[in-house]
C-alpha atoms as a PDB file:
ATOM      1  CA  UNK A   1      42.957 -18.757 -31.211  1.00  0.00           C
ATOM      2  CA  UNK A   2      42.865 -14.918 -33.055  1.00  0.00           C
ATOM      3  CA  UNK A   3      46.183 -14.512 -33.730  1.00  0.00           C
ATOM      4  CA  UNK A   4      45.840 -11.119 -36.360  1.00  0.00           C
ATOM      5  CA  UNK A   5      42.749  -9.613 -34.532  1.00  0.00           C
ATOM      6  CA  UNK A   6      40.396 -10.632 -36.854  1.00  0.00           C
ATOM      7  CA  UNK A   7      38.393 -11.887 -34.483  1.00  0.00           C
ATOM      8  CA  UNK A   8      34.831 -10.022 -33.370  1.00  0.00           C
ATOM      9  CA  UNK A   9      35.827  -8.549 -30.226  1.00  0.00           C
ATOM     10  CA  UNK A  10      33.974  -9.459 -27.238  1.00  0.00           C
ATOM     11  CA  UNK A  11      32.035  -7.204 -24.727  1.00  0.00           C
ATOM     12  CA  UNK A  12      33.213  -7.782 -21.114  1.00  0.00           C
ATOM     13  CA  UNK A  13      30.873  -4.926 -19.844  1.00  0.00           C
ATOM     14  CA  UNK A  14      29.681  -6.460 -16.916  1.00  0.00           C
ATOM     15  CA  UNK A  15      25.934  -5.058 -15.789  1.00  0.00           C
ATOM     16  CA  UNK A  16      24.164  -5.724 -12.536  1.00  0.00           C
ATOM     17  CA  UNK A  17      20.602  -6.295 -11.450  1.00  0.00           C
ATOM     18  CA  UNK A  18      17.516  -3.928 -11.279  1.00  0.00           C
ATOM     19  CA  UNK A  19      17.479  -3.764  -6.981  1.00  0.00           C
ATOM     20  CA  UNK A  20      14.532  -4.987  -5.692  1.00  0.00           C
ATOM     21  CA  UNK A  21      12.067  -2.579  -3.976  1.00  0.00           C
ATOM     22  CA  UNK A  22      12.825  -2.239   0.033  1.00  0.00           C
ATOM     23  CA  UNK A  23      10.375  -4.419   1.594  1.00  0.00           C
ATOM     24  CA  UNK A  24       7.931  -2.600   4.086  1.00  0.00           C
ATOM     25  CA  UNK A  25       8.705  -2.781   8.095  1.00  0.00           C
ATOM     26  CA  UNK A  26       6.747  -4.858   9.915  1.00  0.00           C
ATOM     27  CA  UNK A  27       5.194  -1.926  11.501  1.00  0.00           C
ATOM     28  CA  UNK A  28       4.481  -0.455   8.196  1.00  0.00           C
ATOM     29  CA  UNK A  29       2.708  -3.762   7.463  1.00  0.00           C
ATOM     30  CA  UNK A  30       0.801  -3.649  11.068  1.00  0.00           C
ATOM     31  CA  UNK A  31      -0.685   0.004  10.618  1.00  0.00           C
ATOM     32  CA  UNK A  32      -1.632  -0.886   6.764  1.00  0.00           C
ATOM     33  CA  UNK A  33      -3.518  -3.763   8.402  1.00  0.00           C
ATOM     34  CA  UNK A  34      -5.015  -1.863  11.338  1.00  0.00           C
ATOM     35  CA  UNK A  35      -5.969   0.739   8.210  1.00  0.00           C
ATOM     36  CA  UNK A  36      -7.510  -1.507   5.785  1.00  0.00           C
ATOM     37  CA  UNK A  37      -9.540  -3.027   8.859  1.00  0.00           C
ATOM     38  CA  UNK A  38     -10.891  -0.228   9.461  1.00  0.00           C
ATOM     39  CA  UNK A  39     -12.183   0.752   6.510  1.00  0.00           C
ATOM     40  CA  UNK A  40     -13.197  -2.317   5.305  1.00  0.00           C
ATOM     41  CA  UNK A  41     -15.415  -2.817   9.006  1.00  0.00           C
ATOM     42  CA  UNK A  42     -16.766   0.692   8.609  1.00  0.00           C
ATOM     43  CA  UNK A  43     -20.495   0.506   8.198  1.00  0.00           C
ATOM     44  CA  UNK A  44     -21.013   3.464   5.207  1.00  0.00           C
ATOM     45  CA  UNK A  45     -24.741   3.262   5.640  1.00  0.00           C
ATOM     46  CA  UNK A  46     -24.501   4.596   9.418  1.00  0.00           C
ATOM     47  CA  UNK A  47     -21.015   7.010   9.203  1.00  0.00           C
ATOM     48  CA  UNK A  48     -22.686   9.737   6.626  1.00  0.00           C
ATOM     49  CA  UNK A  49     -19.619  11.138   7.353  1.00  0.00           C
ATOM     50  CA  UNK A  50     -17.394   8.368   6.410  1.00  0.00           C
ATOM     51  CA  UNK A  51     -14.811   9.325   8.674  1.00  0.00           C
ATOM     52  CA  UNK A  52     -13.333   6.072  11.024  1.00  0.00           C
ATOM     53  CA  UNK A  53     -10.555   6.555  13.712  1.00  0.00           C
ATOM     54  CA  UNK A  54      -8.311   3.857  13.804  1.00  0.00           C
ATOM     55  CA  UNK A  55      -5.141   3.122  16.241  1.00  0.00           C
ATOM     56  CA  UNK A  56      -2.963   0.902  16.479  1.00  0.00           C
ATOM     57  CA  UNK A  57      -1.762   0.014  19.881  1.00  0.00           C
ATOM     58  CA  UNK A  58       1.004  -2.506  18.254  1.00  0.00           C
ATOM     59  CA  UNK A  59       2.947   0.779  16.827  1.00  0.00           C
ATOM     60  CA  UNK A  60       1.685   3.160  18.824  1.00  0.00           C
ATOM     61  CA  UNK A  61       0.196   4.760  15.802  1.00  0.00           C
ATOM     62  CA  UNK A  62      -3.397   5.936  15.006  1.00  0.00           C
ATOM     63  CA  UNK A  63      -5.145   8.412  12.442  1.00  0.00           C
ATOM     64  CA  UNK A  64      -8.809   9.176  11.177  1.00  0.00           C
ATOM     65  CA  UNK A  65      -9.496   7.495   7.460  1.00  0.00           C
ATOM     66  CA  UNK A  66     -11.862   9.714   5.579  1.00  0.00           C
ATOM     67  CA  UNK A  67     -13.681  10.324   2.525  1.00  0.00           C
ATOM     68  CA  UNK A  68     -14.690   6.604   2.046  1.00  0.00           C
ATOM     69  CA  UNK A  69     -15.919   5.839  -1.382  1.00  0.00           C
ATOM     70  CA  UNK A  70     -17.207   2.371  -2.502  1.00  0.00           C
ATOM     71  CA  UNK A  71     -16.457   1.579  -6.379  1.00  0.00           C
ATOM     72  CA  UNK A  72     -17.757  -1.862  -7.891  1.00  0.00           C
ATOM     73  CA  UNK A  73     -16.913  -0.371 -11.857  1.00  0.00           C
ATOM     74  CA  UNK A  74     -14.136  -3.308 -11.844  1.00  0.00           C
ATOM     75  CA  UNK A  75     -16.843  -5.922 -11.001  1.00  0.00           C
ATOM     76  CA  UNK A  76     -15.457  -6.338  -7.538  1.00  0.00           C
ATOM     77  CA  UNK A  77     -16.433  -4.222  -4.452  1.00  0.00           C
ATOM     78  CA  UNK A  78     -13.371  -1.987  -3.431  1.00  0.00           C
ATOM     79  CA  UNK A  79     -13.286   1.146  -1.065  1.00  0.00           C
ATOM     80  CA  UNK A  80     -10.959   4.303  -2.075  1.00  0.00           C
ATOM     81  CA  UNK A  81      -9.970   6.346   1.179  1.00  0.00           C
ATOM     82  CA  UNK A  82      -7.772   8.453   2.416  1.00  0.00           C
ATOM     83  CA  UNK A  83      -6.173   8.836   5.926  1.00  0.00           C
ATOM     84  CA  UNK A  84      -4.160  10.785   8.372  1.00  0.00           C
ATOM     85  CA  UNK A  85      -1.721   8.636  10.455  1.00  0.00           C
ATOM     86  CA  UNK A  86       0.156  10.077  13.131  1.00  0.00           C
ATOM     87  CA  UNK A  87       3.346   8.032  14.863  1.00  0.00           C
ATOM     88  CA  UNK A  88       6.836   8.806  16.574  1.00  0.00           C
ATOM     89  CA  UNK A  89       7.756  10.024  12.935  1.00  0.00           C
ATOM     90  CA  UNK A  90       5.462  12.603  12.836  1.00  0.00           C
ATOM     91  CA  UNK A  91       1.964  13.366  11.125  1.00  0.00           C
ATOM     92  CA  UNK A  92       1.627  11.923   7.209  1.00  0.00           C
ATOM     93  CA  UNK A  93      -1.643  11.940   4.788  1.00  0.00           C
ATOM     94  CA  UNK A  94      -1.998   9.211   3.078  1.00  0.00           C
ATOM     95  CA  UNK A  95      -4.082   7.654  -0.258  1.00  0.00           C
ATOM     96  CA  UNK A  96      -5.282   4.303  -0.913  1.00  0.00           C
ATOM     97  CA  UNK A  97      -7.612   1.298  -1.522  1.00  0.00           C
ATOM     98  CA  UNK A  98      -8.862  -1.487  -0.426  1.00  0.00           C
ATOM     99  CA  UNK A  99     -10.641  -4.604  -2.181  1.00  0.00           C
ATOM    100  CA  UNK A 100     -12.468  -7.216  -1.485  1.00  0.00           C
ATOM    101  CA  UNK A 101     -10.896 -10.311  -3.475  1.00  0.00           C
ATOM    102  CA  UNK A 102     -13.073 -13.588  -4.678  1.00  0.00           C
ATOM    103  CA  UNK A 103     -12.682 -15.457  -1.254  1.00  0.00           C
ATOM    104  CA  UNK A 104     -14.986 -12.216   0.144  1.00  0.00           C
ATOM    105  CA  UNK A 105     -11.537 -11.397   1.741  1.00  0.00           C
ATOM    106  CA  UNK A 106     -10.007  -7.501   1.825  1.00  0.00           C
ATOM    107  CA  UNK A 107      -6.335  -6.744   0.629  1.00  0.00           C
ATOM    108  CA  UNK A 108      -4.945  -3.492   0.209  1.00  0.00           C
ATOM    109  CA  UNK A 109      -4.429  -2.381  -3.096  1.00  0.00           C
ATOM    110  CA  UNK A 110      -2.709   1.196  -2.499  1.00  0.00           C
ATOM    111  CA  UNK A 111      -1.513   2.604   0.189  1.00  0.00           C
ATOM    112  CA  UNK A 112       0.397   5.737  -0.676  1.00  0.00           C
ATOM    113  CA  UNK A 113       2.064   8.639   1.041  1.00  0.00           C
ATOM    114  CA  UNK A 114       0.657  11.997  -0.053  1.00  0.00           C
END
């Protein structure tokens, strides 16, 4: 017990947690699937244009993924695209990447809103 205040004094700030980053929909997470499916089934050698329509009847979404470019720098195969997708919310571009992971699996890497 301080009775003269000689005491350190004690700081009662109180501080709160970093929030967590809003989870995706689940039909954010179906038309990222429907997207990375399609460019990871797109056969490069026969589509010299690279450019793969994809819909998704799930969401009612659907879009044309473009500019497919295969990288294997990071000693895994990945494939850099980019794609329109257009819903009930309107028409978006979007940026991203999919790669193929040591089980010969694909998982989306980036998927970004331009």
């Amino acid at each position: 017990m301080d009775l003269f205040g000689s005491a350190p004094k004690v700081d009662r700030t109180l501080t709160g947690t970093i929030p967590n980053k809003p989870q995706p929909s689940s039909e954010t997470v179906s038309d990222e699937a429907t997207v990375r499916n399609a460019v990871t089934s797109a056969d490069l050698s026969k589509t010299p244009t690279h450019t793969v329509p994809w819909a998704n009847t799930t969401t009612g979404s659907a879009g044309v993924v473009s500019a497919i470019r295969e990288d294997r720098s990071q000693g895994y195969l990945c494939r850099a695209f980019t794609t329109t997708k257009h819903s009930f919310e309107g028409i978006a571009m979007f940026s991203g990447q999919a790669c193929q992971t040591g089980t010969g699996d694909w998982m989306l890497t980036a998927f970004d809103r331009q």
